[in-house]
C-alpha atoms as a PDB file:
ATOM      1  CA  UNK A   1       0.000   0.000   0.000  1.00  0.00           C
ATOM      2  CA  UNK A   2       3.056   2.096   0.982  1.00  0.00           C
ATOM      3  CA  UNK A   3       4.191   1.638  -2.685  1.00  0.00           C
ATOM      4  CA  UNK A   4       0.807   2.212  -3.914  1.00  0.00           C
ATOM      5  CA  UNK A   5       0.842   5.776  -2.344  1.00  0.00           C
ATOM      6  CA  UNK A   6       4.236   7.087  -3.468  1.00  0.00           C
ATOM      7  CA  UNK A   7       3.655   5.871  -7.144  1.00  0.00           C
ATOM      8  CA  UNK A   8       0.399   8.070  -7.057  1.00  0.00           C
ATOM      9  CA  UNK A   9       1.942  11.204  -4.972  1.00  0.00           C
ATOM     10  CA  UNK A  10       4.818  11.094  -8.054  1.00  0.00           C
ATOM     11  CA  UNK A  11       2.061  10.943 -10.492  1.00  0.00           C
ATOM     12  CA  UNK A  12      -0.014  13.662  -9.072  1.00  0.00           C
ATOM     13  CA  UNK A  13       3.247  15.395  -9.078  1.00  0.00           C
ATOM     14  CA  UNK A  14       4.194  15.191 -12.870  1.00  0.00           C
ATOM     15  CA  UNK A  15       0.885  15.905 -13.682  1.00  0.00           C
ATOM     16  CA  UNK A  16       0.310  19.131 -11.763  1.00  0.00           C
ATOM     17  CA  UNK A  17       3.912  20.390 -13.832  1.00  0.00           C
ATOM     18  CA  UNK A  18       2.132  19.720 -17.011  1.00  0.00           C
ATOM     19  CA  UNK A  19      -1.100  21.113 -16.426  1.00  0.00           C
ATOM     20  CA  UNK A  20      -0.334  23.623 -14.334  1.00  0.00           C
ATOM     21  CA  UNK A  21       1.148  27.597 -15.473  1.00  0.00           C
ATOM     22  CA  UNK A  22       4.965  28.059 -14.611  1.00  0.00           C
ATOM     23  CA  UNK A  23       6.517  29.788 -12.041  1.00  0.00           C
ATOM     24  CA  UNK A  24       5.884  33.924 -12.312  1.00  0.00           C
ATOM     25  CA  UNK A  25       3.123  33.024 -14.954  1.00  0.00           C
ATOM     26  CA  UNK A  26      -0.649  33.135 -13.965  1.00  0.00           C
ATOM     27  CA  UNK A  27      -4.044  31.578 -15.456  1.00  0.00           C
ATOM     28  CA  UNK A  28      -5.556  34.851 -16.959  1.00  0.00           C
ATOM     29  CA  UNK A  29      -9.041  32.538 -17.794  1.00  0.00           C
ATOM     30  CA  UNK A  30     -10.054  30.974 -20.851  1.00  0.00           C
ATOM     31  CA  UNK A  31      -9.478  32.802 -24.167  1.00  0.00           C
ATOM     32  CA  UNK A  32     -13.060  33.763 -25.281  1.00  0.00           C
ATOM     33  CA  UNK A  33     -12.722  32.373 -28.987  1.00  0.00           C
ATOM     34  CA  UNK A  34     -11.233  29.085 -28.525  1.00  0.00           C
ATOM     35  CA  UNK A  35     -11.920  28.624 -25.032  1.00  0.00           C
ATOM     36  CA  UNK A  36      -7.881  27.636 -24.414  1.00  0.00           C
ATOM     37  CA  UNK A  37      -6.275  28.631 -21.354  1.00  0.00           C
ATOM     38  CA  UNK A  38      -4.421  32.043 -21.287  1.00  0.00           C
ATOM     39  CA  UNK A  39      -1.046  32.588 -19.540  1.00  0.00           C
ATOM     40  CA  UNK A  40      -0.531  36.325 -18.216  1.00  0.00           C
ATOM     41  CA  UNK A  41       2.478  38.363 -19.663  1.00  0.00           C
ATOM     42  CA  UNK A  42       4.099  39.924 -17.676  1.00  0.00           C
ATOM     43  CA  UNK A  43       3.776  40.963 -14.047  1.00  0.00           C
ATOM     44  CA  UNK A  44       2.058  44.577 -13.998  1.00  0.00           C
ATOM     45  CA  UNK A  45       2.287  48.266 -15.348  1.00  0.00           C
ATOM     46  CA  UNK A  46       3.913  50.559 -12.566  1.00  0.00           C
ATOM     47  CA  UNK A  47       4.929  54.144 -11.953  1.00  0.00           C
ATOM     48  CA  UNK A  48       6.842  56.524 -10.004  1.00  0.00           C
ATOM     49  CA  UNK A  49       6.970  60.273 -10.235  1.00  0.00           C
ATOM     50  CA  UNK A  50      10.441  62.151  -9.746  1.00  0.00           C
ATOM     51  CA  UNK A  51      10.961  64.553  -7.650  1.00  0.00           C
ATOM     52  CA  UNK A  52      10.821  61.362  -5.675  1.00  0.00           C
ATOM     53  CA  UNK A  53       9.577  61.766  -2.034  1.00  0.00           C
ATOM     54  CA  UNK A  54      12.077  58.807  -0.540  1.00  0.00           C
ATOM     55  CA  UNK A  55      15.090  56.748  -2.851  1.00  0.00           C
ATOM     56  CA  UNK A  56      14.581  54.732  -3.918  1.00  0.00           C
ATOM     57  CA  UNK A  57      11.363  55.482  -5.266  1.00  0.00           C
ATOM     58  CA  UNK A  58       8.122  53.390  -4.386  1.00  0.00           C
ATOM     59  CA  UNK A  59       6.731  52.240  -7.684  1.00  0.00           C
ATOM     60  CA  UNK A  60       2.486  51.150  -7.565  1.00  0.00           C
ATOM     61  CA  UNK A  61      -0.329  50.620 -10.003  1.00  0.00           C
ATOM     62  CA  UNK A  62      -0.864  54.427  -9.880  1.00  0.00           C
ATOM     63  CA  UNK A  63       1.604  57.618  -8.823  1.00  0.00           C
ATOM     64  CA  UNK A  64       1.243  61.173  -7.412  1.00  0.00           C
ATOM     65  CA  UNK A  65       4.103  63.795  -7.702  1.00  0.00           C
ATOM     66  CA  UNK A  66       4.810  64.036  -3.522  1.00  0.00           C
ATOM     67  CA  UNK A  67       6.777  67.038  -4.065  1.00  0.00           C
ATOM     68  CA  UNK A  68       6.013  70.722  -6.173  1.00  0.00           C
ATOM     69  CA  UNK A  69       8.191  71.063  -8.899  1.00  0.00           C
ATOM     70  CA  UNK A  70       7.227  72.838 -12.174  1.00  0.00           C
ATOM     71  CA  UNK A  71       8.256  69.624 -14.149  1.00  0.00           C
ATOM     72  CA  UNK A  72       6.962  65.994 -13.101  1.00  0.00           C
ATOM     73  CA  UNK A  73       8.827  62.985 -14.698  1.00  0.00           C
ATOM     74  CA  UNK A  74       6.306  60.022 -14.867  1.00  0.00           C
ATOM     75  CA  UNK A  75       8.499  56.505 -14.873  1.00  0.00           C
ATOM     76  CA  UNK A  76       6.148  53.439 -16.296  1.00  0.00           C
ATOM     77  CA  UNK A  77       8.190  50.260 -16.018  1.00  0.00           C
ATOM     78  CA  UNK A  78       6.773  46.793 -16.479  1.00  0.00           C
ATOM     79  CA  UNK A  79       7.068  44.459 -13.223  1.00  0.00           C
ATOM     80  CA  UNK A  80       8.789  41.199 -14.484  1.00  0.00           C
ATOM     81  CA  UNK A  81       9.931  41.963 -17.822  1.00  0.00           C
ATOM     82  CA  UNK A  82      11.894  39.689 -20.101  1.00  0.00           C
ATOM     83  CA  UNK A  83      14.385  39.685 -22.738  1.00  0.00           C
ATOM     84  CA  UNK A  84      12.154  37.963 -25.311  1.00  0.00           C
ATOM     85  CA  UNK A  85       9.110  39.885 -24.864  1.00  0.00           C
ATOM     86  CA  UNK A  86       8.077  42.811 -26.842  1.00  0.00           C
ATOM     87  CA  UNK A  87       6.338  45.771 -25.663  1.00  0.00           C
ATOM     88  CA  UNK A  88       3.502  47.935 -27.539  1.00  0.00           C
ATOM     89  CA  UNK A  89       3.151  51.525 -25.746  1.00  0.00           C
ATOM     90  CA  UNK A  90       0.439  53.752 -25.743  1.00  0.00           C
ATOM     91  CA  UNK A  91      -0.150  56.509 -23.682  1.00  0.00           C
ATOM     92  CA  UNK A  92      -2.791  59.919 -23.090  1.00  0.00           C
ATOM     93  CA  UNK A  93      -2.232  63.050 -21.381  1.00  0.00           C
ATOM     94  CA  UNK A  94       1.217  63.241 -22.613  1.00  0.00           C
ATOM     95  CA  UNK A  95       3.003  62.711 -26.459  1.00  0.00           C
ATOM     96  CA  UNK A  96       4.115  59.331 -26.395  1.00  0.00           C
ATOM     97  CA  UNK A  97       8.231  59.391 -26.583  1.00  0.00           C
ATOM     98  CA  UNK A  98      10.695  57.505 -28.814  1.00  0.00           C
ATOM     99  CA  UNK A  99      12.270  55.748 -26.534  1.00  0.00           C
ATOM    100  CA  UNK A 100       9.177  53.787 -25.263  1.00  0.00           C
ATOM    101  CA  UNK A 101       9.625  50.958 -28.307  1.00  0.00           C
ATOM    102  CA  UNK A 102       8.881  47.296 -28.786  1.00  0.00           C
ATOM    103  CA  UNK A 103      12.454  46.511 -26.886  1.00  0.00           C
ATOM    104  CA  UNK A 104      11.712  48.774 -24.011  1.00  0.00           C
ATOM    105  CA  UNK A 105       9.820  47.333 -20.787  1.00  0.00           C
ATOM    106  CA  UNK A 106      10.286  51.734 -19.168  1.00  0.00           C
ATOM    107  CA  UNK A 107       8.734  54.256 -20.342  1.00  0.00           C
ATOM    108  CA  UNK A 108       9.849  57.880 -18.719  1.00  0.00           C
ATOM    109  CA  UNK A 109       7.913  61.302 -19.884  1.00  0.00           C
ATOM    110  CA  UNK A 110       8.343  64.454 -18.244  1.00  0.00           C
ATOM    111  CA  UNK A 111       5.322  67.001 -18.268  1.00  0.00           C
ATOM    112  CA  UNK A 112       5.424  70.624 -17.402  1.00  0.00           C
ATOM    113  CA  UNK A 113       2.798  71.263 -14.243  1.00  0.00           C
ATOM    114  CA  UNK A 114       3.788  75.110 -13.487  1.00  0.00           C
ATOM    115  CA  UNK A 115       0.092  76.555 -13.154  1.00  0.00           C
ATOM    116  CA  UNK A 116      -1.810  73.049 -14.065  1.00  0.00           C
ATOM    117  CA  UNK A 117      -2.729  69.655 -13.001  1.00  0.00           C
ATOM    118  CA  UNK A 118      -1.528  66.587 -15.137  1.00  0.00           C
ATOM    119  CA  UNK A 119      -2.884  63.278 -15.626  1.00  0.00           C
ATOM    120  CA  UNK A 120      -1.091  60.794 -17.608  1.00  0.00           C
ATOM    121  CA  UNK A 121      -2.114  57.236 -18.662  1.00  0.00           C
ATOM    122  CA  UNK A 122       0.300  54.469 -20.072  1.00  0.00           C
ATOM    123  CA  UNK A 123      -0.605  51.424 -20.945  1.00  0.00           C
ATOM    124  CA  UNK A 124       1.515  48.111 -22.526  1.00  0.00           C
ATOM    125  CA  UNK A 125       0.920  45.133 -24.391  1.00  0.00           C
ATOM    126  CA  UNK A 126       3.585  42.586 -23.428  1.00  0.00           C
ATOM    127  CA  UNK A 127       3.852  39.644 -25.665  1.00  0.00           C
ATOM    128  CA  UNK A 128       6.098  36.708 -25.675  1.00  0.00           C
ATOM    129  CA  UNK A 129       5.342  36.301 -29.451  1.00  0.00           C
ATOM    130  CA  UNK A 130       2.289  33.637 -28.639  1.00  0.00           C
ATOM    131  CA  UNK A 131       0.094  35.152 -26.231  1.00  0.00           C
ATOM    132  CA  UNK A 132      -0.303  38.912 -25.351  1.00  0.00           C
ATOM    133  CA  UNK A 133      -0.962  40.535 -21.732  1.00  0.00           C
ATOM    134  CA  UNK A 134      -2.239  44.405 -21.506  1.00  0.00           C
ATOM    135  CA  UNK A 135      -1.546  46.856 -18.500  1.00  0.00           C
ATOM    136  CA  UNK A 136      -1.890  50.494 -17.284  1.00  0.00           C
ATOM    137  CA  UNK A 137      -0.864  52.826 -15.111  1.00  0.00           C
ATOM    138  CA  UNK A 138      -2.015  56.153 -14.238  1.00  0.00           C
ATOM    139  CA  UNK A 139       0.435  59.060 -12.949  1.00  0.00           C
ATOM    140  CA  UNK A 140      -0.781  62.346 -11.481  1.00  0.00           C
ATOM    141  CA  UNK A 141       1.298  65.665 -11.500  1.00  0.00           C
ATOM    142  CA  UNK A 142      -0.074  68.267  -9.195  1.00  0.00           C
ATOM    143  CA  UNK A 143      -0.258  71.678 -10.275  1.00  0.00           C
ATOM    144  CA  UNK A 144       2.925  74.213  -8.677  1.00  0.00           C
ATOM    145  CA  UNK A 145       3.542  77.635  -8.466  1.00  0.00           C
ATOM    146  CA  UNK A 146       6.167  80.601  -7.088  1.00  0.00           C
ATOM    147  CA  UNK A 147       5.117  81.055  -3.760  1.00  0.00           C
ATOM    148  CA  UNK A 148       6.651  82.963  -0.873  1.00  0.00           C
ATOM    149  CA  UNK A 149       9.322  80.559  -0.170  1.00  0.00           C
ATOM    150  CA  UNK A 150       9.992  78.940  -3.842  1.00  0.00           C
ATOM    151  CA  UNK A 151       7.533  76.480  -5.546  1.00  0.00           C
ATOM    152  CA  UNK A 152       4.706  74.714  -3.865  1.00  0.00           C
ATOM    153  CA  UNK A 153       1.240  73.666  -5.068  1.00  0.00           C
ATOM    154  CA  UNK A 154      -1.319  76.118  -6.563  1.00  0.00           C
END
């Protein structure tokens, strides 16, 4: 019986390896046309805002500028990239730059906020060149202006 039971534990075992997503990957759901199993890209779209408030700077799902400054520097960077993925940008509230290409998993923009509030969305596609995961961040730049004692918020 003892023999029975380790046979099936080692079976259970190989089996859960093939049917189950690898490490870092995770079950998205079924694909709606062909009803296969999709494997998220990817880890997540995140941003930080320079002037940074503490260094290194805590990247989330969505950032604030913590500091006035007349210029805000959004930083989108995709959590777990990879060498062999590619990367589709897109982003509003801001002109999408060069440098955010198919080989790049950042994406930095820098938006004037003297006198005005800015609100800038990036999103990604992340591929591996079979399957295709999409993500967005949102970055907020709060309005600054001279004051008394050098810039602060309007």
């Amino acid at each position: 019986m003892r023999r029975f039971s380790h046979a099936l534990t080692a079976l259970l075992g190989a089996l859960s390896m093939l049917l189950l997503p690898a490490a870092g990957a995770q079950a998205a759901g079924p694909e709606p046309t062909t009803g296969r199993a999709v494997i998220q890209i990817g880890g997540s779209l995140q941003c930080a805002v320079y002037p940074y408030l503490t260094y290194p700077p805590a990247y989330g799902q969505s950032c604030f500028s913590s500091r006035p400054s007349y210029v805000s520097t959004f930083d989108f960077r995709v959590y777990a990239p990879s060498p062999s993925y590619t990367y589709t940008w897109s982003m509003t509230g801001a002109p999408l730059p060069s440098a955010c290409n198919s080989t790049a998993s950042t994406c930095t923009v820098s938006v004037s906020t003297r006198g005005q509030y800015r609100e800038v969305t990036a999103s990604v596609v992340v591929s591996d060149g079979t399957q295709s995961s999409q993500y967005t961040a949102y970055a907020y730049g709060e309005a600054a202006c001279p004051g008394p004692t050098g810039v602060e918020y309007c």
